[in-house]
N, C-alpha and C. Protein backbone atom coordinates (compact mmCIF):
# COMPACT_ATOMS: atom_id res chain seq x y z
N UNK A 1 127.77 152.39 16.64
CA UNK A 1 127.50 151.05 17.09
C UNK A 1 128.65 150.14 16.67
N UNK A 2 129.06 149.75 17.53
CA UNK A 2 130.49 148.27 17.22
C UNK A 2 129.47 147.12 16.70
N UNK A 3 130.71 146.33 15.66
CA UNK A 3 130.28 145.32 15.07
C UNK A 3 130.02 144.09 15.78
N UNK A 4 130.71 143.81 16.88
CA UNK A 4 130.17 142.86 18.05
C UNK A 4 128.98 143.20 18.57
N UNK A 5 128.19 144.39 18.83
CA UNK A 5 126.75 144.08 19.09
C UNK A 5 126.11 144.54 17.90
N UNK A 6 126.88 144.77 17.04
CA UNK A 6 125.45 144.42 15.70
C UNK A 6 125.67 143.24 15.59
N UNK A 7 126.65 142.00 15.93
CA UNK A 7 126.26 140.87 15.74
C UNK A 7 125.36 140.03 16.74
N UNK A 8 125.90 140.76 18.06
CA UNK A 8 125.15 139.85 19.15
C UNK A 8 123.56 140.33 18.99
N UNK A 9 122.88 141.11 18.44
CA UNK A 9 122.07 141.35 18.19
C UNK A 9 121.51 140.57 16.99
N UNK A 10 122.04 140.13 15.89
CA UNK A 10 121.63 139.53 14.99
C UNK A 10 121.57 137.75 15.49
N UNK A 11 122.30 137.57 16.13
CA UNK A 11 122.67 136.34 16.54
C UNK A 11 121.23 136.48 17.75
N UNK A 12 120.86 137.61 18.44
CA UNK A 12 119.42 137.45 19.28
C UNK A 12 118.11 137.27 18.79
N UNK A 13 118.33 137.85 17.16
CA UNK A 13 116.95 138.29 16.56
C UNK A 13 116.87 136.58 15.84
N UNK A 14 118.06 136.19 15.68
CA UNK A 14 118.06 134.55 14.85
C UNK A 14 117.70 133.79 16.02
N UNK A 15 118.30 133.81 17.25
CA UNK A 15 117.00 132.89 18.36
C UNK A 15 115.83 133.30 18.47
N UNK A 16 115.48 134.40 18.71
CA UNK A 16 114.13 134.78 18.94
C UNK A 16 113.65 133.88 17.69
N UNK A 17 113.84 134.52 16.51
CA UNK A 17 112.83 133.87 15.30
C UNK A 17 113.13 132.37 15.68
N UNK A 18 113.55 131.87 15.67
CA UNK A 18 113.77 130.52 15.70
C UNK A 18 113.15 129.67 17.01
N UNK A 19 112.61 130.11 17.84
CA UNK A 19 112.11 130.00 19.00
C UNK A 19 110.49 130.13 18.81
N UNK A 20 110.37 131.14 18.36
CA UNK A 20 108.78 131.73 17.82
C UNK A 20 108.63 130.52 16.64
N UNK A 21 109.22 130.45 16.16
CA UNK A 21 109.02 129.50 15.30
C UNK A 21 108.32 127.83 15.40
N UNK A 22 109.50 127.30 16.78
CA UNK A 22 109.38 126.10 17.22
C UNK A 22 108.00 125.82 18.27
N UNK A 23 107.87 127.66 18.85
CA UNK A 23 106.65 127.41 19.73
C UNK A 23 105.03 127.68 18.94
N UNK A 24 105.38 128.36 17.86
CA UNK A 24 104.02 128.37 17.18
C UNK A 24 103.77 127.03 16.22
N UNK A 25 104.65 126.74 15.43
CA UNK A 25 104.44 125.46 14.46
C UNK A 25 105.37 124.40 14.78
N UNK A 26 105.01 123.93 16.37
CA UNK A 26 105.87 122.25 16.44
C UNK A 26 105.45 121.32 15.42
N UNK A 27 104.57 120.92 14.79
CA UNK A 27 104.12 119.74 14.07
C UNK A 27 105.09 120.56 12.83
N UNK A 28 105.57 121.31 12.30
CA UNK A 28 105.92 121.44 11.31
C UNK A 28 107.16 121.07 11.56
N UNK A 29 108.29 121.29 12.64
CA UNK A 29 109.33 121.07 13.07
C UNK A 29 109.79 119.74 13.07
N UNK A 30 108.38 118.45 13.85
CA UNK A 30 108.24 117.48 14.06
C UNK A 30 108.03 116.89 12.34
N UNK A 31 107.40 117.55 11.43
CA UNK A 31 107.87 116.74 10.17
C UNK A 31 109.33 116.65 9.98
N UNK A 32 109.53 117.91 10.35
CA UNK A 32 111.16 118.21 9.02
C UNK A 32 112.08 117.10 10.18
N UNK A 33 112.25 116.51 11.79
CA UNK A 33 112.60 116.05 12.40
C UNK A 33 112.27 114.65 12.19
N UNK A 34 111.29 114.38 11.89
CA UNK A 34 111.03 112.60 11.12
C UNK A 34 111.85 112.75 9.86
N UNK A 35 111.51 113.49 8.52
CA UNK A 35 112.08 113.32 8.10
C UNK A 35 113.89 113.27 7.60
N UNK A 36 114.20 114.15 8.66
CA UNK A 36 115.58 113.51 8.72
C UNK A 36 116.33 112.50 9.27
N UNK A 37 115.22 111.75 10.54
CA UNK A 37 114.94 110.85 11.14
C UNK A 37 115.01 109.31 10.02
N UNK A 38 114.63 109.74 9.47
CA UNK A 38 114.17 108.79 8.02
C UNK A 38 115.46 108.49 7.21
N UNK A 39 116.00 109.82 6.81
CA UNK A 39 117.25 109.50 5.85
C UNK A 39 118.34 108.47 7.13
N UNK A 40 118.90 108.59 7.92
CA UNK A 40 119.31 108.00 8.79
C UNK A 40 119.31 106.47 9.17
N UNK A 41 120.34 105.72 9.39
CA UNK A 41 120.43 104.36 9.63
C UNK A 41 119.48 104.36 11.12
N UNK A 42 118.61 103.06 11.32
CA UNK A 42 118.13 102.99 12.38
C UNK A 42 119.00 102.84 13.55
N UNK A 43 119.97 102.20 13.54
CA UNK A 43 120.56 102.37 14.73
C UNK A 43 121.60 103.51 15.54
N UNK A 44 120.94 104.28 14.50
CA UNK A 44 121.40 105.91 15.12
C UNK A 44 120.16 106.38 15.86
N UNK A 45 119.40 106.37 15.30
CA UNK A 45 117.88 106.90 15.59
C UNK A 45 116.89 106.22 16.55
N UNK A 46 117.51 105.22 17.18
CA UNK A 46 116.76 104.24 17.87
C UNK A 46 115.96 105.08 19.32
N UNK A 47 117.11 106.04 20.00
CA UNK A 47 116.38 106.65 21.40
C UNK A 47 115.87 107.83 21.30
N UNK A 48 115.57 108.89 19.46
CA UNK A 48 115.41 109.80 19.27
C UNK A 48 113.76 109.84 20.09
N UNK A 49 113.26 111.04 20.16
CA UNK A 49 112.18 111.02 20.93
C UNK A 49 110.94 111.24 19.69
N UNK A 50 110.09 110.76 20.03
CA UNK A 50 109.04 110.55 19.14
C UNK A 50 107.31 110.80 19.37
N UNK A 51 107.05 111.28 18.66
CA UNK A 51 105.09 111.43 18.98
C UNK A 51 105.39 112.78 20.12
N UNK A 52 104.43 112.59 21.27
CA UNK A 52 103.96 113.82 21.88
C UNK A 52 104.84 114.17 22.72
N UNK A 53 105.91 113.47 22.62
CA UNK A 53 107.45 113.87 23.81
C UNK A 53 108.44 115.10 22.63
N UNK A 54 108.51 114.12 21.48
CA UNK A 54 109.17 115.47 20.57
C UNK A 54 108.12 116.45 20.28
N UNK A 55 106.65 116.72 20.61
CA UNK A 55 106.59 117.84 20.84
C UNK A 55 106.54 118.63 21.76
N UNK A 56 106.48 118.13 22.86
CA UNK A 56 107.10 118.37 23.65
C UNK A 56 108.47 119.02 24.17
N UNK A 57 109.16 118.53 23.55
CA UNK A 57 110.70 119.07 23.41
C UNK A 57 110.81 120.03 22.41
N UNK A 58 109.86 120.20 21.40
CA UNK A 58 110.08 121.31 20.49
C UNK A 58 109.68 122.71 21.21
N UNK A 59 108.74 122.38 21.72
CA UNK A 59 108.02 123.96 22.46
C UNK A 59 108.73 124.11 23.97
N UNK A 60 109.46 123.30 24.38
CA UNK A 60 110.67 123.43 25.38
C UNK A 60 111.59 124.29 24.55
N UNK A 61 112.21 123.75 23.97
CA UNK A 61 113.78 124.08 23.26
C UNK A 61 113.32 125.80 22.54
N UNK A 62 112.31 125.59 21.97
CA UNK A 62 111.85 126.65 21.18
C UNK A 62 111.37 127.81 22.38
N UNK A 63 110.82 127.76 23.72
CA UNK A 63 111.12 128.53 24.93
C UNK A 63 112.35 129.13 25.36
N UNK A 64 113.06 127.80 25.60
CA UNK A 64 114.54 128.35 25.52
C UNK A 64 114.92 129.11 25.08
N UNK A 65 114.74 128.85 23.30
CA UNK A 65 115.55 129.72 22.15
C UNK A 65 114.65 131.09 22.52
N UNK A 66 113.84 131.38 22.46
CA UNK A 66 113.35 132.61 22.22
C UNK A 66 113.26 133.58 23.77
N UNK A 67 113.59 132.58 24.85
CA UNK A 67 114.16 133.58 26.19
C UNK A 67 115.84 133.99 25.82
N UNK A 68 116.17 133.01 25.21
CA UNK A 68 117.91 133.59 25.32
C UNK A 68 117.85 134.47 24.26
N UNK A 69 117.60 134.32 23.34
CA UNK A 69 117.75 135.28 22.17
C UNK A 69 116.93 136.92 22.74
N UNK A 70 115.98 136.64 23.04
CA UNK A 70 115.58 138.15 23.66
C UNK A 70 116.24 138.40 25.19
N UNK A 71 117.10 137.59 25.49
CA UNK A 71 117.86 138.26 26.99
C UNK A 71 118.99 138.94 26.22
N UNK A 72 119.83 138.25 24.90
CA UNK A 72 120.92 138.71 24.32
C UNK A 72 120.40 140.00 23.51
N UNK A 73 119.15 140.12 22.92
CA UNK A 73 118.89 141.42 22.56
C UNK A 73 118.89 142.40 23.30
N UNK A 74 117.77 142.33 24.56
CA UNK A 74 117.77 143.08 25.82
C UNK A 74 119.40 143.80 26.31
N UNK A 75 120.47 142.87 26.06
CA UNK A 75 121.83 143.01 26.92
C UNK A 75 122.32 143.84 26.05
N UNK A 76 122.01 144.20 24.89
CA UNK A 76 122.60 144.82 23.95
C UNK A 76 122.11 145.80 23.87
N UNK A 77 120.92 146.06 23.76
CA UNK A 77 120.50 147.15 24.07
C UNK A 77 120.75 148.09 25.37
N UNK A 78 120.58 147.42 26.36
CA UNK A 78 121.34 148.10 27.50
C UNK A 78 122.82 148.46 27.51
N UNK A 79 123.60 147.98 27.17
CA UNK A 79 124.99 148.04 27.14
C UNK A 79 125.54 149.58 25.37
N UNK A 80 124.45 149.27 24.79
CA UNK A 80 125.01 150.79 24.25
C UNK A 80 124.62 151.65 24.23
């Protein structure tokens, strides 16, 4: 096995988890996202998305992550 798909593989298994992650526990995501929200000057943070839209966007993004990360596993597996 080459070290480019033991990485692209590790780099698939880190979206997947990270995806599974965002789609099973958004409210947990949505804390750690206020709270960095928080350390932050308000006028950075003014159009960040908030309440049921950022969760919204968490279980989006976290779809995302965990289709690409298992298409890049899938490709790797096929390819050796």
């Amino acid at each position: 096995m080459e070290t480019s798909s033991t990485h692209s593989a590790v780099v698939g298994g880190y979206f997947v988890l990270v995806g599974l992650l965002m789609i099973v526990f958004p409210r947990l995501m949505d804390e750690i996202h206020e709270n960095y929200r928080r350390a932050l000057p308000d006028f950075i943070t003014w159009y960040w998305p908030r309440g049921k839209l950022l969760t919204i966007f968490t279980i989006a993004f976290g779809a995302l992550s965990f289709l690409g990360g298992l298409a890049v596993m899938i490709i790797n597996l096929v390819e050796s």
